[in-house]
N, C-alpha and C. Protein backbone atom coordinates (compact mmCIF):
# COMPACT_ATOMS: atom_id res chain seq x y z
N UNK A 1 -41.60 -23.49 21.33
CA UNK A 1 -40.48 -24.29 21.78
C UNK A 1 -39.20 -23.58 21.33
N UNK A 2 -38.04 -23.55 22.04
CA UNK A 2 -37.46 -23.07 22.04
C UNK A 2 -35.88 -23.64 21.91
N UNK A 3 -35.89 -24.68 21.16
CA UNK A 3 -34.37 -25.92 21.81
C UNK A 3 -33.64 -25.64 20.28
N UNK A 4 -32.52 -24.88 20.57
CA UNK A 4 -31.58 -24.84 20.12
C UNK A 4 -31.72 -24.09 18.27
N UNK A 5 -32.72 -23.45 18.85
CA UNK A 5 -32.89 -22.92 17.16
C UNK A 5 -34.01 -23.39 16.37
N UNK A 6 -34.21 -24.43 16.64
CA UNK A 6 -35.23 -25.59 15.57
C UNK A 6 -36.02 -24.93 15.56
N UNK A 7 -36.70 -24.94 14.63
CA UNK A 7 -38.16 -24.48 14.61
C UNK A 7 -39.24 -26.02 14.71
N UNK A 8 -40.51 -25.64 14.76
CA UNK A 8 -41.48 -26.57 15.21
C UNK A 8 -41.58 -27.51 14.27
N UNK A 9 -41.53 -27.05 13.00
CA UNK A 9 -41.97 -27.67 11.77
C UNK A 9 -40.27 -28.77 11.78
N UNK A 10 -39.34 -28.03 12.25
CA UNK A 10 -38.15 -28.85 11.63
C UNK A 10 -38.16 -29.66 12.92
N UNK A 11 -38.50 -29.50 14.19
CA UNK A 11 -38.58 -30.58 15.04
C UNK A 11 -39.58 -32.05 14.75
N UNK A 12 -40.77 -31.29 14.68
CA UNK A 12 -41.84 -32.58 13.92
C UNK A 12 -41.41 -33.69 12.50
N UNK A 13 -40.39 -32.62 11.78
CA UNK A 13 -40.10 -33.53 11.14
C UNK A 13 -38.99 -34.72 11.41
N UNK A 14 -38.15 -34.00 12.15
CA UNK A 14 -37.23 -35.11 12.82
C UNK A 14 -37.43 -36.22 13.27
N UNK A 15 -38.68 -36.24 13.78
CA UNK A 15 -38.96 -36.87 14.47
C UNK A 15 -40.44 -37.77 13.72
N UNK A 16 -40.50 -37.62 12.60
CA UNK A 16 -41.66 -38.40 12.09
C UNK A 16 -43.05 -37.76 12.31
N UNK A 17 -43.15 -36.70 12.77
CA UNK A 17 -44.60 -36.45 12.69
C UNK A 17 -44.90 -35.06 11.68
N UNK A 18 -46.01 -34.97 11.15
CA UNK A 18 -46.44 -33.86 10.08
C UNK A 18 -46.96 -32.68 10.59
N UNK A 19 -46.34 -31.51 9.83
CA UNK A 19 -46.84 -30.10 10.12
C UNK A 19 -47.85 -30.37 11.01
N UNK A 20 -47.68 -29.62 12.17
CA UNK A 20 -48.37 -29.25 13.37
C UNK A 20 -49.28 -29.98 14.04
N UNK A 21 -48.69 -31.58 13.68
CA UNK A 21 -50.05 -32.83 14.51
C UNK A 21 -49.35 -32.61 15.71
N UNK A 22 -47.84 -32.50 16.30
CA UNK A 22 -47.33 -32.28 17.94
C UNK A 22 -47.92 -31.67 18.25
N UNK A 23 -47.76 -29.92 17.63
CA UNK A 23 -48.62 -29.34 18.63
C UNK A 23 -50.42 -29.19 18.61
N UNK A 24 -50.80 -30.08 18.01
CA UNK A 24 -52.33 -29.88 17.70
C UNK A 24 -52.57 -31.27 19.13
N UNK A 25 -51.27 -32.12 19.30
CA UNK A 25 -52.08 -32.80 20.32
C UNK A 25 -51.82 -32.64 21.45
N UNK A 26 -50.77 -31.55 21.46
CA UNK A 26 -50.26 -31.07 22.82
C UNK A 26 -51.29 -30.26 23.64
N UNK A 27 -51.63 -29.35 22.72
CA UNK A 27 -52.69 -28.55 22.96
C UNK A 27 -54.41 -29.37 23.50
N UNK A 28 -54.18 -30.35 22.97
CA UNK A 28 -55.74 -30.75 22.85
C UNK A 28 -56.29 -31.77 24.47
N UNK A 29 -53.97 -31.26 24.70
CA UNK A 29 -54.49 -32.42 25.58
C UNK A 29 -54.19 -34.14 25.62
N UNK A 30 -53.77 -34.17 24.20
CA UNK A 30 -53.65 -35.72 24.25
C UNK A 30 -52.38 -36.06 24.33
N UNK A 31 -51.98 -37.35 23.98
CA UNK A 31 -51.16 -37.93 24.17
C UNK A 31 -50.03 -38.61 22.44
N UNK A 32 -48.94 -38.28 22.85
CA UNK A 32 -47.99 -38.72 21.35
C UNK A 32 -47.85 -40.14 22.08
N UNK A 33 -47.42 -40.94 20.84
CA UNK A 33 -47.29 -42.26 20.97
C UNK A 33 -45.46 -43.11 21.54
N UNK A 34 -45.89 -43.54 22.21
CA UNK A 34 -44.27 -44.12 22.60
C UNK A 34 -43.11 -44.25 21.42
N UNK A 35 -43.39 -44.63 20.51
CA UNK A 35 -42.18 -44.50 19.45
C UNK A 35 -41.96 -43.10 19.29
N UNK A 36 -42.93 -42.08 19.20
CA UNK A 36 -42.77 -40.88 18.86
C UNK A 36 -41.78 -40.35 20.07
N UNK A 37 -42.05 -41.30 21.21
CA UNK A 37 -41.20 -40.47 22.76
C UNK A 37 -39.64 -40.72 22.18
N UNK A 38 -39.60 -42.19 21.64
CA UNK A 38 -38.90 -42.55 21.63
C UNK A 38 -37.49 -42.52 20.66
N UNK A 39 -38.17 -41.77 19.57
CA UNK A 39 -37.50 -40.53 18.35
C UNK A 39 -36.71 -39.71 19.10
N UNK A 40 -37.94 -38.84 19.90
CA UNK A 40 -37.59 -37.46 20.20
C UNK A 40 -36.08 -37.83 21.30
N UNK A 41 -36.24 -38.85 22.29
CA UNK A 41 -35.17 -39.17 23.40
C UNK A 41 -33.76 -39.86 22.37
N UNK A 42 -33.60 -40.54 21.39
CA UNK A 42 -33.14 -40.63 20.40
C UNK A 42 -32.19 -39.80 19.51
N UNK A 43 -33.06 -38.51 19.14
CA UNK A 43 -32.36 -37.64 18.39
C UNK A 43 -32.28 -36.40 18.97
N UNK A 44 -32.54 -36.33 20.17
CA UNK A 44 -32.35 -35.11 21.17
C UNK A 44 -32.41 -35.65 22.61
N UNK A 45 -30.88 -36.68 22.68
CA UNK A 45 -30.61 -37.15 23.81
C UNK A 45 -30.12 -36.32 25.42
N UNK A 46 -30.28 -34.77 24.92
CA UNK A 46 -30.34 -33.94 25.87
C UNK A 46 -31.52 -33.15 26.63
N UNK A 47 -32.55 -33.72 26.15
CA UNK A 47 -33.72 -33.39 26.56
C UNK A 47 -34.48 -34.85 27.73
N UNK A 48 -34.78 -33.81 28.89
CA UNK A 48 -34.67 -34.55 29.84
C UNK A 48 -36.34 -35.63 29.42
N UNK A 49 -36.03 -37.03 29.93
CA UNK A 49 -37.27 -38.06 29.93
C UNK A 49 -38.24 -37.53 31.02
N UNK A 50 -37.86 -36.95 32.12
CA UNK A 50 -39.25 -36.66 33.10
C UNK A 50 -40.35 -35.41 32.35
N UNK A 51 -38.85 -34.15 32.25
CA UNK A 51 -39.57 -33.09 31.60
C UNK A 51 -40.49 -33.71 30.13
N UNK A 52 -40.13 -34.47 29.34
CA UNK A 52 -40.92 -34.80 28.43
C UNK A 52 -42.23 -35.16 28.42
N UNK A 53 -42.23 -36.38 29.40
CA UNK A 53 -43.24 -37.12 29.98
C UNK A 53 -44.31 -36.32 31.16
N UNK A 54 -43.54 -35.62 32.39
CA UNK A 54 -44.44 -34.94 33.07
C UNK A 54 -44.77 -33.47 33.09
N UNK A 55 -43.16 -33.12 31.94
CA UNK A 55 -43.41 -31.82 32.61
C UNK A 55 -43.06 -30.76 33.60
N UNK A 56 -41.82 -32.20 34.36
CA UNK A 56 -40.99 -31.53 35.93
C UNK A 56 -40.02 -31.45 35.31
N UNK A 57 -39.09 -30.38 36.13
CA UNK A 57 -37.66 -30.28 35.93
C UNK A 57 -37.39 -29.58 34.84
N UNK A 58 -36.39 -29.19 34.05
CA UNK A 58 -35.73 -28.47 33.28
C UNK A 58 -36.12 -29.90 32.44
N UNK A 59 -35.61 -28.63 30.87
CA UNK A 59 -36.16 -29.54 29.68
C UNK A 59 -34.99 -30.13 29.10
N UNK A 60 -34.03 -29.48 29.56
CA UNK A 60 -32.57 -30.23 29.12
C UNK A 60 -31.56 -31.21 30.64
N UNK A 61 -31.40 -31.88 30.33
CA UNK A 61 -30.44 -32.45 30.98
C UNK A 61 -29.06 -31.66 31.07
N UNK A 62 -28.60 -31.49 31.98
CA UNK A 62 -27.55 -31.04 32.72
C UNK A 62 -26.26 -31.02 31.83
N UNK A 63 -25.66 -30.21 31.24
CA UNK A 63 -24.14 -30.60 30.47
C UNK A 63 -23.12 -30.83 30.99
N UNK A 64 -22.65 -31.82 30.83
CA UNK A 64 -21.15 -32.14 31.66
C UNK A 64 -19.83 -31.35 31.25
N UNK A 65 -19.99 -30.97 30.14
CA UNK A 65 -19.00 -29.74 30.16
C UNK A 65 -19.12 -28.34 30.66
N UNK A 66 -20.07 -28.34 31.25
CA UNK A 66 -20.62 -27.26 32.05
C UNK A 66 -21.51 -27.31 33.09
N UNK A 67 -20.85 -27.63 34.57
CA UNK A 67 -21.92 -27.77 35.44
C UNK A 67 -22.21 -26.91 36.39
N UNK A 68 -21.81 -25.68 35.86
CA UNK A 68 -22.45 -24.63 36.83
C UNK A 68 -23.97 -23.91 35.88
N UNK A 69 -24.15 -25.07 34.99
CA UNK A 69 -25.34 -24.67 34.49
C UNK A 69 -26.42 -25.76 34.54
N UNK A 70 -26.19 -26.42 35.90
CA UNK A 70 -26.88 -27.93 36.19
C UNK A 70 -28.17 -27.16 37.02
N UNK A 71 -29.36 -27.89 36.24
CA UNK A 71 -30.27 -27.53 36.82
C UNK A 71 -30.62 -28.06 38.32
N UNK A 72 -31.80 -27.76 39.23
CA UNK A 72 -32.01 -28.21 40.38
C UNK A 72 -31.75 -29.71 40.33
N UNK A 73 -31.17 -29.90 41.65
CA UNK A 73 -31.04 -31.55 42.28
C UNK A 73 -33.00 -32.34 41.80
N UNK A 74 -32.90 -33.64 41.92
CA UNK A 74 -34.42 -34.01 41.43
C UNK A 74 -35.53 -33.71 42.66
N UNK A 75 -36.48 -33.58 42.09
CA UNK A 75 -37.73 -32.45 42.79
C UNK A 75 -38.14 -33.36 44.29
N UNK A 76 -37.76 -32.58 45.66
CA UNK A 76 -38.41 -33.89 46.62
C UNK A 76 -39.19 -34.66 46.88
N UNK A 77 -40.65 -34.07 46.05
CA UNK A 77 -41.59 -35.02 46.49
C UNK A 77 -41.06 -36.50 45.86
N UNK A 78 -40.33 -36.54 44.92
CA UNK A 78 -39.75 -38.14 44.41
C UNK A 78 -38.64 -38.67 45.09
N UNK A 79 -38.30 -38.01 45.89
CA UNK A 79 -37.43 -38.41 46.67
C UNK A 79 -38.40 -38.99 47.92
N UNK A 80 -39.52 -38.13 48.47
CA UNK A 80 -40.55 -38.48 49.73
C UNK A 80 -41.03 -39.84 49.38
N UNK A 81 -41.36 -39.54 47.57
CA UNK A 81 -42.27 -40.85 47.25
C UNK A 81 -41.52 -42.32 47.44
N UNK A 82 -40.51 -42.10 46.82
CA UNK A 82 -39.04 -43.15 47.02
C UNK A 82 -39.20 -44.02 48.64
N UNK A 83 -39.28 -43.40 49.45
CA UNK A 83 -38.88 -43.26 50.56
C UNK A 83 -40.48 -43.90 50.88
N UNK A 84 -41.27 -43.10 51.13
CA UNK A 84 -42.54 -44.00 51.58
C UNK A 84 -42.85 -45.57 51.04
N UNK A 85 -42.71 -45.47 49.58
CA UNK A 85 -42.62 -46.52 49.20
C UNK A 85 -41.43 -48.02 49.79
N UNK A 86 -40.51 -47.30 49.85
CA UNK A 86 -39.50 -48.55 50.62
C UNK A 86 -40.33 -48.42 52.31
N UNK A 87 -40.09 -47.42 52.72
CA UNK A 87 -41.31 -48.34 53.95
C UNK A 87 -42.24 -48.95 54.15
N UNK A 88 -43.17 -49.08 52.98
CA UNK A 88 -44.40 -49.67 52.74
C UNK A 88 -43.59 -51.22 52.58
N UNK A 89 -42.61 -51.31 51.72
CA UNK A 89 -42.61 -52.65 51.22
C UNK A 89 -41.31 -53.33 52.76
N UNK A 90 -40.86 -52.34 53.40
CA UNK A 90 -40.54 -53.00 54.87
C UNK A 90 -41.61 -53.49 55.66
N UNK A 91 -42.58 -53.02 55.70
CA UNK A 91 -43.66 -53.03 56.54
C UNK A 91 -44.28 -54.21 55.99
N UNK A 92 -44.67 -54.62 54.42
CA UNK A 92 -44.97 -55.84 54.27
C UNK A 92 -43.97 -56.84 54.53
N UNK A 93 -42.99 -56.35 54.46
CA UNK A 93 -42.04 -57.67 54.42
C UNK A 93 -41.99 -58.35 55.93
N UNK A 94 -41.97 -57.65 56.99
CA UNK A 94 -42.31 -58.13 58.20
C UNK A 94 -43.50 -58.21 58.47
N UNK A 95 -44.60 -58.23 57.87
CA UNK A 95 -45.92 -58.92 57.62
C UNK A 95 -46.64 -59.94 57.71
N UNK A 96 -45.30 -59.89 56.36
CA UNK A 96 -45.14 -61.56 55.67
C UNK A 96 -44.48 -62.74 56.65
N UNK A 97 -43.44 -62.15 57.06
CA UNK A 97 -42.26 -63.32 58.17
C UNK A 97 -43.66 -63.34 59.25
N UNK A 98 -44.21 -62.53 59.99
CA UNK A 98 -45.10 -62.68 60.89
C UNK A 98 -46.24 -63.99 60.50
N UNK A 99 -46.58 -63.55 58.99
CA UNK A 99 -47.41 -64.63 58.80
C UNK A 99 -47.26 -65.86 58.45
N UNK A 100 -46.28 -66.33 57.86
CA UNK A 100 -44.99 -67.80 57.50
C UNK A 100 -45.03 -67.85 58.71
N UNK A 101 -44.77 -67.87 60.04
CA UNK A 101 -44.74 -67.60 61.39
C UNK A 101 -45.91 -68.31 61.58
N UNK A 102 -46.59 -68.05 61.65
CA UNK A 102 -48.05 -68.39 62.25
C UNK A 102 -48.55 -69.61 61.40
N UNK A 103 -48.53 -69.55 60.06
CA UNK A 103 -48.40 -70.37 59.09
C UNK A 103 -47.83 -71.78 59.85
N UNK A 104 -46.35 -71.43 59.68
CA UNK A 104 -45.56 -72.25 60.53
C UNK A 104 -46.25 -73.41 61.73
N UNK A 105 -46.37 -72.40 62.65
CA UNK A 105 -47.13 -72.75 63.99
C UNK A 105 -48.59 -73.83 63.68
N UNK A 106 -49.54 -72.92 62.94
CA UNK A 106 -50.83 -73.50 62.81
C UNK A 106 -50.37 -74.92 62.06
N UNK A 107 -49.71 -75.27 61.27
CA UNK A 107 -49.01 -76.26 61.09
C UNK A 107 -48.50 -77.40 61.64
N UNK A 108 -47.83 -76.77 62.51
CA UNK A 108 -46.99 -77.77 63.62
C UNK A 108 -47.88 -78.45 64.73
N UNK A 109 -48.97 -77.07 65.00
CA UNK A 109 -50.20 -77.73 65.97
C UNK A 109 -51.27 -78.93 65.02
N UNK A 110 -51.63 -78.74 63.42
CA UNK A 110 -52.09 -79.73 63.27
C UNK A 110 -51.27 -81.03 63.20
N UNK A 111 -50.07 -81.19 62.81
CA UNK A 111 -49.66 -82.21 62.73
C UNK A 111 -49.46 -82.88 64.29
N UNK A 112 -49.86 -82.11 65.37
CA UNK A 112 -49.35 -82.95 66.34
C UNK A 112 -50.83 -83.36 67.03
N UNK A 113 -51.67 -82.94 66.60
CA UNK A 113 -53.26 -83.13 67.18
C UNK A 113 -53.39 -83.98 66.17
N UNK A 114 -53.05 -84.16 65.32
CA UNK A 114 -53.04 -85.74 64.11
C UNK A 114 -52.44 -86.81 64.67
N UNK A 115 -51.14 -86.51 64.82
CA UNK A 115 -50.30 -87.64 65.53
C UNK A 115 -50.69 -88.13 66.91
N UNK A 116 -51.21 -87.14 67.55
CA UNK A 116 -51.65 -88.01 68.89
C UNK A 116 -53.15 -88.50 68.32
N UNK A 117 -54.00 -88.00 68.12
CA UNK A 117 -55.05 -89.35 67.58
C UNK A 117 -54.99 -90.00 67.13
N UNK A 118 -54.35 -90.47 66.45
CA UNK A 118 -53.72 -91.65 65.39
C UNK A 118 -52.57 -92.76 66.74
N UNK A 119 -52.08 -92.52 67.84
CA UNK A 119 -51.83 -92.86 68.57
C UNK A 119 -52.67 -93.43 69.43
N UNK A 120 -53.74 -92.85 69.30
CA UNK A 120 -54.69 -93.59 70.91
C UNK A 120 -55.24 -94.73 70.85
N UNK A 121 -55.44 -95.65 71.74
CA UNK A 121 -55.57 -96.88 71.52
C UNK A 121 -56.98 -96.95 71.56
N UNK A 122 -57.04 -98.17 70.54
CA UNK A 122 -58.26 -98.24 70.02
C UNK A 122 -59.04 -99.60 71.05
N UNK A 123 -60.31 -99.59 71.40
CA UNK A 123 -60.70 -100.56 71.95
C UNK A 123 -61.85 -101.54 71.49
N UNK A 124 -61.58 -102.29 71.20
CA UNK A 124 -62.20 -103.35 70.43
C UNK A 124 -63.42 -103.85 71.57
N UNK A 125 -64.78 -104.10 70.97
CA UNK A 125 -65.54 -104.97 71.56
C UNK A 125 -65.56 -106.32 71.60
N UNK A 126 -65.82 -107.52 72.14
CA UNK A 126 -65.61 -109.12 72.03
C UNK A 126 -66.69 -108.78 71.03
């Protein structure tokens, strides 16, 4: 790692964890614990949350005193995903009105096949 000088040992400690358990679980594959995310975003508020978490994008966030050193715009497939997703939830949403709709209807037809039997005259035997 390479952020700003630190060395590994002085990053782990910053952040609460002991000689070389980060990278023993980085390596292994596993997973650091949400408070630990939550140190690191904390005391190195320039290190980007996606890159941390997935891995995309540059590892620093963009400096505003310098933005001809702004990394790429955010990666498209999250922009595609964004986007499919709001059509999915258009597509239910007129689904839904279709089915309140029908709802509606199947409704209106029982109450009126109620009301006319309840209307018909009844005929009594002597």
């Amino acid at each position: 790692m390479d952020y700003k000088g630190i060395t590994v040992a002085a990053f782990e400690r910053s952040i609460g964890m002991a000689n070389a358990s980060f990278g023993k679980s980085l390596k292994k594959g596993g997973a650091i614990g949400t408070d630990k995310l939550e140190n690191i975003l904390t005391i190195y508020p320039d290190i980007s949350p996606l890159w941390l978490l997935r891995g995309v994008g540059e590892m620093l966030l963009p400096d505003p005193e310098h933005p001809e050193k702004q990394p790429p715009s955010a990666p498209t497939y999250l922009l595609d995903m964004i986007k499919e997703k709001d059509q999915i939830i258009r597509q239910q949403a007129e689904e839904l009105g279709e089915l309140r709709e029908k709802l509606k209807n199947a409704q209106a037809g029982k109450n009126e096949i109620t009301h006319h039997h309840a209307q018909a005259p009844v005929e009594v035997a002597p």
